[in-house]
Protein backbone atom coordinates (compact mmCIF):
# COMPACT_ATOMS: atom_id res chain seq x y z
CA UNK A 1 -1.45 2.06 0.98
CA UNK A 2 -2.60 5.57 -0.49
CA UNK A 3 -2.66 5.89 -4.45
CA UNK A 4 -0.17 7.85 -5.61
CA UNK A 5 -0.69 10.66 -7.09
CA UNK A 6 0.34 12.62 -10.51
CA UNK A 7 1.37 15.96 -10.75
CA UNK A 8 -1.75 16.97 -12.46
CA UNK A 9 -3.67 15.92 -9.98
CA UNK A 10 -1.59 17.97 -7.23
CA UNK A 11 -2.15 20.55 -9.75
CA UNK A 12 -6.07 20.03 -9.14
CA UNK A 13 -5.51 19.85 -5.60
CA UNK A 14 -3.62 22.86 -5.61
CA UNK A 15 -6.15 24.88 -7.73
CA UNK A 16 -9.22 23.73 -5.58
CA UNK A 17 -6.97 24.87 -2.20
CA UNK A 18 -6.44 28.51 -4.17
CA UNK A 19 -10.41 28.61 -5.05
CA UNK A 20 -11.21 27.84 -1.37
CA UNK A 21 -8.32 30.16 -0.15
CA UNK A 22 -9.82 33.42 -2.42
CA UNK A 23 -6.80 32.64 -5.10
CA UNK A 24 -3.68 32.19 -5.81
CA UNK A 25 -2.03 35.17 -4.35
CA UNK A 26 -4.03 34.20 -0.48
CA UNK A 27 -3.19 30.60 -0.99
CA UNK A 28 0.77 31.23 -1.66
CA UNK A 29 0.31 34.11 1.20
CA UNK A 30 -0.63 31.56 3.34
CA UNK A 31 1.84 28.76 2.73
CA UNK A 32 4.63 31.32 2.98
CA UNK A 33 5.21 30.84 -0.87
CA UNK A 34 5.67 33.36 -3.61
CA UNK A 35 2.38 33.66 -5.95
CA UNK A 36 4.67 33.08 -9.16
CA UNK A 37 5.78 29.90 -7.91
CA UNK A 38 2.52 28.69 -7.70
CA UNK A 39 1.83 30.20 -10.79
CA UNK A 40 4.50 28.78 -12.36
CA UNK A 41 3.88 25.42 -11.17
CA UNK A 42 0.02 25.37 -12.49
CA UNK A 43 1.67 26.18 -15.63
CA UNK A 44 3.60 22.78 -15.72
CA UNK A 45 7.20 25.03 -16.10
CA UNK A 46 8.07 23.35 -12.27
CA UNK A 47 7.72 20.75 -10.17
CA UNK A 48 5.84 20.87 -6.88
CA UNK A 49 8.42 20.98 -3.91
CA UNK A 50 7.79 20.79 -0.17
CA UNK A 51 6.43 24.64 0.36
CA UNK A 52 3.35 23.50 -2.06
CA UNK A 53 3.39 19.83 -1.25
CA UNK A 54 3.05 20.12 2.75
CA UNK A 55 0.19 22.63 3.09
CA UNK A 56 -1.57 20.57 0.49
CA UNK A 57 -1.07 17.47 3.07
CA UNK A 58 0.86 15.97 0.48
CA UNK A 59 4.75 14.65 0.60
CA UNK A 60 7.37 13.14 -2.54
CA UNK A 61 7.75 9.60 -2.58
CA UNK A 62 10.69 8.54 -4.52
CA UNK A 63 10.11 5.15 -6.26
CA UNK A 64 13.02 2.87 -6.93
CA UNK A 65 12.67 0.10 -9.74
CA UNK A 66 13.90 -2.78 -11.73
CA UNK A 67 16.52 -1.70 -13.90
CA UNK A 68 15.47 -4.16 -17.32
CA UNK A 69 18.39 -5.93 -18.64
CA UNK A 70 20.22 -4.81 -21.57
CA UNK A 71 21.48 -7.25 -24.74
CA UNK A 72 25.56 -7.47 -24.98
CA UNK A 73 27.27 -8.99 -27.35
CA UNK A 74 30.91 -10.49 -27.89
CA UNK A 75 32.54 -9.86 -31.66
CA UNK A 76 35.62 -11.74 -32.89
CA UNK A 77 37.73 -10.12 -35.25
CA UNK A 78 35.69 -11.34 -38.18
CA UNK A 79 32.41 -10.08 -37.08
CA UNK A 80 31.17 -13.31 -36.18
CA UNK A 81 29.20 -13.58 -32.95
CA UNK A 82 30.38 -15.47 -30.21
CA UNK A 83 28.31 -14.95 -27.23
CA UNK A 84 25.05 -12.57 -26.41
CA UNK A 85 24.04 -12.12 -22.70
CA UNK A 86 22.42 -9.65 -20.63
CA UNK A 87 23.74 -7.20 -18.41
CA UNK A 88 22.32 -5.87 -15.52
């Protein structure tokens, strides 16, 4: 299974494909994207979608987890505690 990946280091993928390419502006040319989305994303104001991630060989993988269980309690009227469990 492949390590996944951050989005700084798509960032440094990105930025060594725009060196090799002759830029930014050639890269985005390239991948049919506009220059100031690549820009913008090498800025960290967006998050890579599929017109960066696929040229760069790269796809989003959604990870589902584990919610953790949360404390509940049950009050009578007096403020006294009568049961604590976890919900899910």
């Amino acid at each position: 299974m492949a390590r996944a990946l951050r989005e700084r280091d798509v960032a440094a993928r990105l930025r060594a494909a725009c060196k090799e390419a002759g830029g930014q502006a050639l890269w985005a040319a390239g991948a049919g994207v506009s220059r100031s989305y690549v820009s913008e994303f090498l800025a960290g104001r967006v998050s890579p979608g599929d017109a960066i991630l696929f040229p760069l060989g790269l796809e989003r993988d959604v990870r589902y987890v584990p919610r953790r269980p949360r404390e509940v309690a049950l009050y009578d009227e007096h403020g006294v505690t009568l049961l604590v469990a976890e919900a899910l």
